[in-house]
PDB file of N, CA and C in Angstrom:
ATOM      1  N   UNK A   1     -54.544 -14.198  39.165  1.00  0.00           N
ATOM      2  CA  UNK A   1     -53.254 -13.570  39.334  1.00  0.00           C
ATOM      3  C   UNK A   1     -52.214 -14.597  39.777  1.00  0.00           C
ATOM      4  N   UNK A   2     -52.509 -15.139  40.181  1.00  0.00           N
ATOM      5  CA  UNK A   2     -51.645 -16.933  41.125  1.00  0.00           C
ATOM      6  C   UNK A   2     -51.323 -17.671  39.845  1.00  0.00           C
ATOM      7  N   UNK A   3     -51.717 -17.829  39.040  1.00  0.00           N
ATOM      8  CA  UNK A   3     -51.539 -18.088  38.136  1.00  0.00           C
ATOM      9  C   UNK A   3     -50.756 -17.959  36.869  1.00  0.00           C
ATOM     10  N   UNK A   4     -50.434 -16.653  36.803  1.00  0.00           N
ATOM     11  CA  UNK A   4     -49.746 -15.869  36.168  1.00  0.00           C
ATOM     12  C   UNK A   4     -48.015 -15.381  36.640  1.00  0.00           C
ATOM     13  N   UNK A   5     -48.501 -15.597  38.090  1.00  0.00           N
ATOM     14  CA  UNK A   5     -46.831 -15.334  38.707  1.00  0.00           C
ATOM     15  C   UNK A   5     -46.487 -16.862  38.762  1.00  0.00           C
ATOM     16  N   UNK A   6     -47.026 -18.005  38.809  1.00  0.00           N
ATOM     17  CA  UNK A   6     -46.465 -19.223  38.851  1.00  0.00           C
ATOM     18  C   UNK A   6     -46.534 -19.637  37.384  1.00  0.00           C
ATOM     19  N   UNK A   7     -46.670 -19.176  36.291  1.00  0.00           N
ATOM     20  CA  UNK A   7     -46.164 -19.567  35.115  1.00  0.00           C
ATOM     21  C   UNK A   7     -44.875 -18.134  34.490  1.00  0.00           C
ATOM     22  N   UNK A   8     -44.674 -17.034  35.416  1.00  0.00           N
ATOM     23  CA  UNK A   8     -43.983 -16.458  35.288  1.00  0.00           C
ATOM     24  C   UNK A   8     -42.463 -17.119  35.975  1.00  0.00           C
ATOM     25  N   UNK A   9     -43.031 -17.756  37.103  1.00  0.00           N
ATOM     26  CA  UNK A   9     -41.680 -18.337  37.425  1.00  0.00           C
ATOM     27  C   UNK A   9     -41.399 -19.638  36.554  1.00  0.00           C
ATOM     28  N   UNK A  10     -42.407 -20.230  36.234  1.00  0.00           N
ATOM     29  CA  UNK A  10     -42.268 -21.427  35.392  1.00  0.00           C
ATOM     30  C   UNK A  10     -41.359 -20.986  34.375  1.00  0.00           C
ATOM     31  N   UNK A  11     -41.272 -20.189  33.578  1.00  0.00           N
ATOM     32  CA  UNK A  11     -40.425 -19.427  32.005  1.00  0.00           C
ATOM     33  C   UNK A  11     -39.377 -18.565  32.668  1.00  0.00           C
ATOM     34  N   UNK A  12     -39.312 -18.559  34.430  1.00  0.00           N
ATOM     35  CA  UNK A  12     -38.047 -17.960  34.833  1.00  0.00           C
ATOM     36  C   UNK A  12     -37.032 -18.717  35.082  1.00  0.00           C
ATOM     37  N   UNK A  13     -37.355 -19.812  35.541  1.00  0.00           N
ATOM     38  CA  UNK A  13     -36.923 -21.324  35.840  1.00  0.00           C
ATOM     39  C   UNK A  13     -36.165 -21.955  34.355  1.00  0.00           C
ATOM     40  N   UNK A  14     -37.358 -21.817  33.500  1.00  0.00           N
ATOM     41  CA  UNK A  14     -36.833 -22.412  31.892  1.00  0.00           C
ATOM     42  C   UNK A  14     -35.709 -21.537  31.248  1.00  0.00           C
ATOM     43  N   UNK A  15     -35.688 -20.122  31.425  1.00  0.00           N
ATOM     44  CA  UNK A  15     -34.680 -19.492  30.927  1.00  0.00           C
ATOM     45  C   UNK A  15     -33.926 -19.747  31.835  1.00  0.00           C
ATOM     46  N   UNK A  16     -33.214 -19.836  33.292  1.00  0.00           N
ATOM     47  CA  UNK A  16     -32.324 -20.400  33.869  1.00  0.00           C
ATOM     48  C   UNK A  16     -31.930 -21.342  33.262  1.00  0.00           C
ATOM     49  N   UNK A  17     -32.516 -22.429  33.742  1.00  0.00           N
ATOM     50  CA  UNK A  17     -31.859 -23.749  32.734  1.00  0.00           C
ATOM     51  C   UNK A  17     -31.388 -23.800  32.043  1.00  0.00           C
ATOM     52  N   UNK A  18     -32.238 -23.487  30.751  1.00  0.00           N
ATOM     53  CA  UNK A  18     -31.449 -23.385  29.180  1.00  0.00           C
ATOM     54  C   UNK A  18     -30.310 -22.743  29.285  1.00  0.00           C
ATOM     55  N   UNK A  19     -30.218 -21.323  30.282  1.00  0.00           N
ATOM     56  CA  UNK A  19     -28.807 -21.117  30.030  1.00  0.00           C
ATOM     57  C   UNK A  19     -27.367 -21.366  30.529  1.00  0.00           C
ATOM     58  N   UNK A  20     -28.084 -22.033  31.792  1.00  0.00           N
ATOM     59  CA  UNK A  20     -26.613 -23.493  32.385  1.00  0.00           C
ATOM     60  C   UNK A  20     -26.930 -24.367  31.375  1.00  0.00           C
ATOM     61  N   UNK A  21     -27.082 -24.676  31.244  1.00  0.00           N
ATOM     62  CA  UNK A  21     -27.158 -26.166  30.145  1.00  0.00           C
ATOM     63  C   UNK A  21     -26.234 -25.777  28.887  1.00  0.00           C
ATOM     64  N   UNK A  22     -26.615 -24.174  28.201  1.00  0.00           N
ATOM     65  CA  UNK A  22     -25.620 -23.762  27.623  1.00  0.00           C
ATOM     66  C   UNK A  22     -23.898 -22.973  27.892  1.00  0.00           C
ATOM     67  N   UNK A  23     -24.099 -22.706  29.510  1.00  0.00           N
ATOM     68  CA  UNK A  23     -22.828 -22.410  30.108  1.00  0.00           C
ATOM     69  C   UNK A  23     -21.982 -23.410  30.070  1.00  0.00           C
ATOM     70  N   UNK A  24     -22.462 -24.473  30.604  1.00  0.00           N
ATOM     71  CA  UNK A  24     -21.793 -25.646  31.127  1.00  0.00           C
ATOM     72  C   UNK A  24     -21.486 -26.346  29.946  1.00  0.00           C
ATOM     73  N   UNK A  25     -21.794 -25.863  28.676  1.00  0.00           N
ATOM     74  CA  UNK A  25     -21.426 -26.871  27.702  1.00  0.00           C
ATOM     75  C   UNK A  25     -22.097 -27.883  26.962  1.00  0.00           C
ATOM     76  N   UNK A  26     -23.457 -28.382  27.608  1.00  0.00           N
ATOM     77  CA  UNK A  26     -24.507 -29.486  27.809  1.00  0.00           C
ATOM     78  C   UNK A  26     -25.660 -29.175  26.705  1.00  0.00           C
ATOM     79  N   UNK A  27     -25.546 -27.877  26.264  1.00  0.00           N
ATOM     80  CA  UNK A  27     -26.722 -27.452  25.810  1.00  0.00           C
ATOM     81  C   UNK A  27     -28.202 -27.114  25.866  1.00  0.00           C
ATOM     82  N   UNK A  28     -28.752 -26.063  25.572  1.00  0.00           N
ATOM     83  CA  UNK A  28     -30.167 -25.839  25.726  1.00  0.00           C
ATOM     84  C   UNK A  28     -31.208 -26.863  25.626  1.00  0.00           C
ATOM     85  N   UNK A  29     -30.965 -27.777  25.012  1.00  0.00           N
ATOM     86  CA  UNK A  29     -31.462 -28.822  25.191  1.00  0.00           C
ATOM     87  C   UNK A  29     -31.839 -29.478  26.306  1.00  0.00           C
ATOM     88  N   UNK A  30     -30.605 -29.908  26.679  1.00  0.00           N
ATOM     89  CA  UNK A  30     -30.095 -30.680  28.128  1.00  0.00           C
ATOM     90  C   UNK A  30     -30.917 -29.816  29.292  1.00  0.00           C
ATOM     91  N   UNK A  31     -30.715 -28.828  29.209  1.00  0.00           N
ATOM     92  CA  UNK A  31     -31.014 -27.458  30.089  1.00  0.00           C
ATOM     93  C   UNK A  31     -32.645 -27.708  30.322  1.00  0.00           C
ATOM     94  N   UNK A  32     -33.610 -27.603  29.107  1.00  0.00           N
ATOM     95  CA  UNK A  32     -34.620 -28.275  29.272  1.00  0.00           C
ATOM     96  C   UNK A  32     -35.286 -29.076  29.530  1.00  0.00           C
ATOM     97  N   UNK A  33     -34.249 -30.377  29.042  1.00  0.00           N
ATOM     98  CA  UNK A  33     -34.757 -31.530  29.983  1.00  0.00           C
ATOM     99  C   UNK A  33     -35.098 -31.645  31.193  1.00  0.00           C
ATOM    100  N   UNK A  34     -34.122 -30.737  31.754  1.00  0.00           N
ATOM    101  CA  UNK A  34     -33.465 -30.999  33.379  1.00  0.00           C
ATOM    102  C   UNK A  34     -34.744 -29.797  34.105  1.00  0.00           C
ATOM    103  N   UNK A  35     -35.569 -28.680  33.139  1.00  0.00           N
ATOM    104  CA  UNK A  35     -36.727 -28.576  33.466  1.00  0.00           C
ATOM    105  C   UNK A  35     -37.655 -28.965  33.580  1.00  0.00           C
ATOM    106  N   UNK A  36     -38.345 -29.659  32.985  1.00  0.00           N
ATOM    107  CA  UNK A  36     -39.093 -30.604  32.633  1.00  0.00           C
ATOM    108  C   UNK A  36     -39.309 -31.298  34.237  1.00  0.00           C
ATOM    109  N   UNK A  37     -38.108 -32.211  34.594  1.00  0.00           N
ATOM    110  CA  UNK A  37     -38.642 -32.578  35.871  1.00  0.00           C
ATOM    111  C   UNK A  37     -38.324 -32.000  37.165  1.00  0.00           C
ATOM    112  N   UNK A  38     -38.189 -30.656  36.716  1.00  0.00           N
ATOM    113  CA  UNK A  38     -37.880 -29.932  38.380  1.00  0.00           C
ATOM    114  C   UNK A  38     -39.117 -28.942  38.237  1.00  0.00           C
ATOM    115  N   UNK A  39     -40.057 -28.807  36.805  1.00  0.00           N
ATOM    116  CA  UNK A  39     -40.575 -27.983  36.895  1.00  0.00           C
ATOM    117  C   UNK A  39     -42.538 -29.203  37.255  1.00  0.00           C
ATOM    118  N   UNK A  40     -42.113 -30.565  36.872  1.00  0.00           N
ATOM    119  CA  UNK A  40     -42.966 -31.675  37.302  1.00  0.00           C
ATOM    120  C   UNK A  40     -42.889 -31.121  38.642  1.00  0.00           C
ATOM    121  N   UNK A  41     -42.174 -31.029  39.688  1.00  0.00           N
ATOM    122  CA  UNK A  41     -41.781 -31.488  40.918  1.00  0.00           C
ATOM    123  C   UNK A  41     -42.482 -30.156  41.122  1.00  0.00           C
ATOM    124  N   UNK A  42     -42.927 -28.726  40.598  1.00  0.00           N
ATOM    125  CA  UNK A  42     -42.907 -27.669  41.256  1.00  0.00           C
ATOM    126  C   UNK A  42     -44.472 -27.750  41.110  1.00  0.00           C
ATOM    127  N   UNK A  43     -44.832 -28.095  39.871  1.00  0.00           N
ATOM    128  CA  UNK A  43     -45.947 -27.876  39.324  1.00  0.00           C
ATOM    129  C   UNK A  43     -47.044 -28.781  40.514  1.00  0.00           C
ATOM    130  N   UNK A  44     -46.664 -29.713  40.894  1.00  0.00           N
ATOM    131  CA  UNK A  44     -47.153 -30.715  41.973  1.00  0.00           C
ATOM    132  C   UNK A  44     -47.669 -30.138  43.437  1.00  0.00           C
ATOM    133  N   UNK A  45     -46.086 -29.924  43.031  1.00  0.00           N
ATOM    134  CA  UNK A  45     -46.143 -28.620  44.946  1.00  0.00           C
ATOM    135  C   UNK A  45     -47.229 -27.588  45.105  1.00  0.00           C
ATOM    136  N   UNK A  46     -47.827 -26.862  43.731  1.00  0.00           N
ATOM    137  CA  UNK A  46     -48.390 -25.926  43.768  1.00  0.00           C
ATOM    138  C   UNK A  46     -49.595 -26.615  43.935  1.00  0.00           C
ATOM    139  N   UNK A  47     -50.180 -27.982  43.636  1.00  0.00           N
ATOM    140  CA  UNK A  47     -51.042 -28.381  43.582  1.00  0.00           C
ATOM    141  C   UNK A  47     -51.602 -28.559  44.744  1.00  0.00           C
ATOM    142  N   UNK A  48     -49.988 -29.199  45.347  1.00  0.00           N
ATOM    143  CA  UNK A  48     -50.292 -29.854  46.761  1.00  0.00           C
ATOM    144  C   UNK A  48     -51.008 -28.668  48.108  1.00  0.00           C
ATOM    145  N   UNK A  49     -50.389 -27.650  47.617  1.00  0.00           N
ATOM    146  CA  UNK A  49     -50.562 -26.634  48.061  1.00  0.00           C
ATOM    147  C   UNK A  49     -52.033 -26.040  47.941  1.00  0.00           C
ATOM    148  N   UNK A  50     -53.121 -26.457  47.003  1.00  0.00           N
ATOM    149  CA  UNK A  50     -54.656 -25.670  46.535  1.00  0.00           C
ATOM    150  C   UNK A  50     -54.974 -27.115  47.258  1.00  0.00           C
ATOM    151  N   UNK A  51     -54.901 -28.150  47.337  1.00  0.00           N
ATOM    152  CA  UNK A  51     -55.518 -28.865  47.921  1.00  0.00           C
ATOM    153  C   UNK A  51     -55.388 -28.681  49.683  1.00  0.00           C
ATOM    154  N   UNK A  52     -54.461 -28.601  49.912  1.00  0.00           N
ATOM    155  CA  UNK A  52     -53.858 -28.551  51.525  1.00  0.00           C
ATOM    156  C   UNK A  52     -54.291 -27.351  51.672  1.00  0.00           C
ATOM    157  N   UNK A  53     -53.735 -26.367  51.481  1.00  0.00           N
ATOM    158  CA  UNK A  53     -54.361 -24.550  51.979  1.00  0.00           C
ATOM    159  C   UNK A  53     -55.245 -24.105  51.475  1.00  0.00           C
ATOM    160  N   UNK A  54     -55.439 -24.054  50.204  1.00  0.00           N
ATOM    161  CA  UNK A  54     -56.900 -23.353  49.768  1.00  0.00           C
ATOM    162  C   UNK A  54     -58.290 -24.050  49.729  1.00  0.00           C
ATOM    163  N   UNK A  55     -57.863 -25.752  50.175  1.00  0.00           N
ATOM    164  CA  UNK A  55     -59.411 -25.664  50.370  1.00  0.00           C
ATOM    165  C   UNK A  55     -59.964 -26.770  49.157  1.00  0.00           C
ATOM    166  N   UNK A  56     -59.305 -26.240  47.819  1.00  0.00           N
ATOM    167  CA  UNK A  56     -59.676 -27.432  46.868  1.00  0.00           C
ATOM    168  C   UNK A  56     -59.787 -28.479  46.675  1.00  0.00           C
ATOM    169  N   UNK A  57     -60.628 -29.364  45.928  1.00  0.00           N
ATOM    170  CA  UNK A  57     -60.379 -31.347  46.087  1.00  0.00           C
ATOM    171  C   UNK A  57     -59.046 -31.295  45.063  1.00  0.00           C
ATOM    172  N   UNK A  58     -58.661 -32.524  44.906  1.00  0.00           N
ATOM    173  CA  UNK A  58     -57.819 -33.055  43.893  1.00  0.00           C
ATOM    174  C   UNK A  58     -58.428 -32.787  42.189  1.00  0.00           C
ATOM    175  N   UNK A  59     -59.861 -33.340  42.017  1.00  0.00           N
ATOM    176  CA  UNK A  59     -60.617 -33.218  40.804  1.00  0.00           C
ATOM    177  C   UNK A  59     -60.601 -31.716  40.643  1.00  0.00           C
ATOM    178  N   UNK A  60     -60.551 -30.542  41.331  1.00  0.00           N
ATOM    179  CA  UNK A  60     -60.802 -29.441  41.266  1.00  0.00           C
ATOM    180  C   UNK A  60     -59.444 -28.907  40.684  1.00  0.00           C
ATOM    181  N   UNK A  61     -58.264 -29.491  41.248  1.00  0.00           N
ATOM    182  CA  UNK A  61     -57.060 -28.813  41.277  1.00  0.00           C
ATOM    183  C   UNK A  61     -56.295 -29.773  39.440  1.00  0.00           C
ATOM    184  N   UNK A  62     -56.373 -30.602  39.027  1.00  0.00           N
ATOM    185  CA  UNK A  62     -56.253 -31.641  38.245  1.00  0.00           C
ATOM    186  C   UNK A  62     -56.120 -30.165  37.062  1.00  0.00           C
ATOM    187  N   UNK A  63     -56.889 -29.770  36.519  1.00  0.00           N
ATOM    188  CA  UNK A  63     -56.727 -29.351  35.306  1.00  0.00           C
ATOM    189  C   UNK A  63     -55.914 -27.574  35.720  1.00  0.00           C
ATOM    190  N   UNK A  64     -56.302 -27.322  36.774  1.00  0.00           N
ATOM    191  CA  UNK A  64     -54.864 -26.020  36.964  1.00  0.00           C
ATOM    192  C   UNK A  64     -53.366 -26.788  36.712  1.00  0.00           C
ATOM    193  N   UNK A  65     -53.246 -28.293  37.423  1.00  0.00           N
ATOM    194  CA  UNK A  65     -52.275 -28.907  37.087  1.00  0.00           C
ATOM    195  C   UNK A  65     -51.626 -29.249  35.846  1.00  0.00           C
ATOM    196  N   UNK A  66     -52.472 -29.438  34.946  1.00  0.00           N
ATOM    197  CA  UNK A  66     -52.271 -29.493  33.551  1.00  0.00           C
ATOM    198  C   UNK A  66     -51.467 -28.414  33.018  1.00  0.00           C
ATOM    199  N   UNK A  67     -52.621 -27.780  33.295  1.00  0.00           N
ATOM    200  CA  UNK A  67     -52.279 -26.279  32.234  1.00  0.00           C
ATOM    201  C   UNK A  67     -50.814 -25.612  32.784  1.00  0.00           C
ATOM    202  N   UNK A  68     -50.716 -25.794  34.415  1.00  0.00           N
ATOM    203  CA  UNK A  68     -49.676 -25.207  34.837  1.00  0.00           C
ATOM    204  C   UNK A  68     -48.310 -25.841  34.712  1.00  0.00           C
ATOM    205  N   UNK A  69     -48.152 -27.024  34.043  1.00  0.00           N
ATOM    206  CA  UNK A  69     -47.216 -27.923  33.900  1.00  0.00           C
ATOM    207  C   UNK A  69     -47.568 -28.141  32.568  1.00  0.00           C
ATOM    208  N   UNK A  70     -48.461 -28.600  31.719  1.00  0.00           N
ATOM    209  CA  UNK A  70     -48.768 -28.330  30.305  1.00  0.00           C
ATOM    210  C   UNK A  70     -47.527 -27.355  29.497  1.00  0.00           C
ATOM    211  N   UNK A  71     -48.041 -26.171  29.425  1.00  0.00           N
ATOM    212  CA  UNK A  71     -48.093 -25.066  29.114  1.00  0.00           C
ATOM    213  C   UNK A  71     -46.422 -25.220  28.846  1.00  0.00           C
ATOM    214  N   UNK A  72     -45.498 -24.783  30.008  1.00  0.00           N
ATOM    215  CA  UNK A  72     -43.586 -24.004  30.091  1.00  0.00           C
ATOM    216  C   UNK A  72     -43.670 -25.956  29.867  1.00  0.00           C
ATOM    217  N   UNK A  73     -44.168 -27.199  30.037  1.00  0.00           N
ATOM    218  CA  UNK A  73     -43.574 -28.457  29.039  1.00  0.00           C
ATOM    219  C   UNK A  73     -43.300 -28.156  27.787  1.00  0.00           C
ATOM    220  N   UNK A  74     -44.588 -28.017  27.324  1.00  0.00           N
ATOM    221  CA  UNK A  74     -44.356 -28.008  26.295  1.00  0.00           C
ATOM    222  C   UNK A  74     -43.800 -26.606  25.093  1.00  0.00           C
ATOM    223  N   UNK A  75     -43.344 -25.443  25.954  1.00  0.00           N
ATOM    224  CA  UNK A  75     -42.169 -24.669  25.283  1.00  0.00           C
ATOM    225  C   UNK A  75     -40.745 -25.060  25.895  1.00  0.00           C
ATOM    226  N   UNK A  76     -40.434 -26.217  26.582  1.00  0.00           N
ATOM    227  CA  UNK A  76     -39.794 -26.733  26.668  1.00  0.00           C
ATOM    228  C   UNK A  76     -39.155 -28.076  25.770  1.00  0.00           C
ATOM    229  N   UNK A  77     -40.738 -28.820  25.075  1.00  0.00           N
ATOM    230  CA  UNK A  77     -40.220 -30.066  24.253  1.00  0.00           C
ATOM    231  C   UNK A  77     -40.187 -29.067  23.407  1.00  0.00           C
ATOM    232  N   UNK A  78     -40.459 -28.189  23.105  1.00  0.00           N
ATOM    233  CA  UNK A  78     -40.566 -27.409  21.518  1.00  0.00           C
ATOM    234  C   UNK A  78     -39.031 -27.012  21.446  1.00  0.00           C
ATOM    235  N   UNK A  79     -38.518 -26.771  22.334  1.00  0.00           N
ATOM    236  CA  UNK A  79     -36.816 -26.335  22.556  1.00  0.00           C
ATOM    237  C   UNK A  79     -36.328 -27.649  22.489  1.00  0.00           C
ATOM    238  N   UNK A  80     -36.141 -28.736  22.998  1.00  0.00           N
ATOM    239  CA  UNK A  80     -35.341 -29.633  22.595  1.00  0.00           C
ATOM    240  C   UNK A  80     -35.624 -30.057  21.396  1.00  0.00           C
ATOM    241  N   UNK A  81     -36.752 -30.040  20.959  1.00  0.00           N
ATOM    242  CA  UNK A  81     -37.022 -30.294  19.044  1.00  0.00           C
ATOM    243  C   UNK A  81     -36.300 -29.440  18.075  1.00  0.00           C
ATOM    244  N   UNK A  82     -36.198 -28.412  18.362  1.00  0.00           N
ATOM    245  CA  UNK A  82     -35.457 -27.403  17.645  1.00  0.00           C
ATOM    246  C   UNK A  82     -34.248 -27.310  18.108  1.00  0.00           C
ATOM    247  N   UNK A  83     -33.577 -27.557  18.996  1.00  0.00           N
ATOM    248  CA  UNK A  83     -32.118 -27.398  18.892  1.00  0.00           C
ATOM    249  C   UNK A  83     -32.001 -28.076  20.330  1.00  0.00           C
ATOM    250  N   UNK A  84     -31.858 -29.496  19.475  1.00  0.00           N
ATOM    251  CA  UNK A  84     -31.442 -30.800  20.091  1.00  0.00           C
ATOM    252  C   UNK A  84     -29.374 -31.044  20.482  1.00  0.00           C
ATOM    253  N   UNK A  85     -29.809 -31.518  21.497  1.00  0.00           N
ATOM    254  CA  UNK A  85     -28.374 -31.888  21.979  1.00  0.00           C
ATOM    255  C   UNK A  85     -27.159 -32.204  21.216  1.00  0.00           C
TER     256      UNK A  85
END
C-alpha cells in the first residue's frame, strides 16, 4: 500500500509540474525536467527513510528505489520525447 500512495504522489507531483511549466510559458517539457530531479531527491528520501525507520539494509531498499523513481522517470522522459521544448 506504501507504495502505491508514493507513486500516487509521484504522478501528483508530475502533473503539477507539467502544468507550471505550461503556465509559465516553459512548457511541459521543461515542467518534466524540473521533475525528474525533485522527484530523484524524493525518491531517495523515501529510501532514506526504509533504511533509517523501517529497519531495511540499503541492498534491500535498492530495487524499491528503482522502481519507485524508475517508473513516474520514465513517464516523464516519455513526455519530453513527445512534446519537447
Amino acid at each position: 500500500m506504501h507504495s502505491a500512495i508514493v507513486l500516487g504522489g509521484a504522478f501528483s507531483l508530475l502533473l503539477a509540474c507539467t502544468l507550471l511549466g505550461h503556465a509559465w510559458g516553459l512548457g511541459v517539457a521543461a515542467g518534466a525536467k524540473v521533475f525528474i530531479g525533485l522527484w530523484l531527491l524524493g525518491a531517495a528520501l523515501n529510501m532514506w527513510i526504509g533504511v533509517q525507520r523501517a529497519g531495511y539494509t540499503v541492498a534491500q531498499e535498492a530495487p524499491i528505489f528503482l522502481g519507485m523513481f524508475g517508473l513516474p522517470a520514465a513517464v516523464a522522459a516519455l513526455i519530453v520525447w513527445k512534446w519537447p521544448s
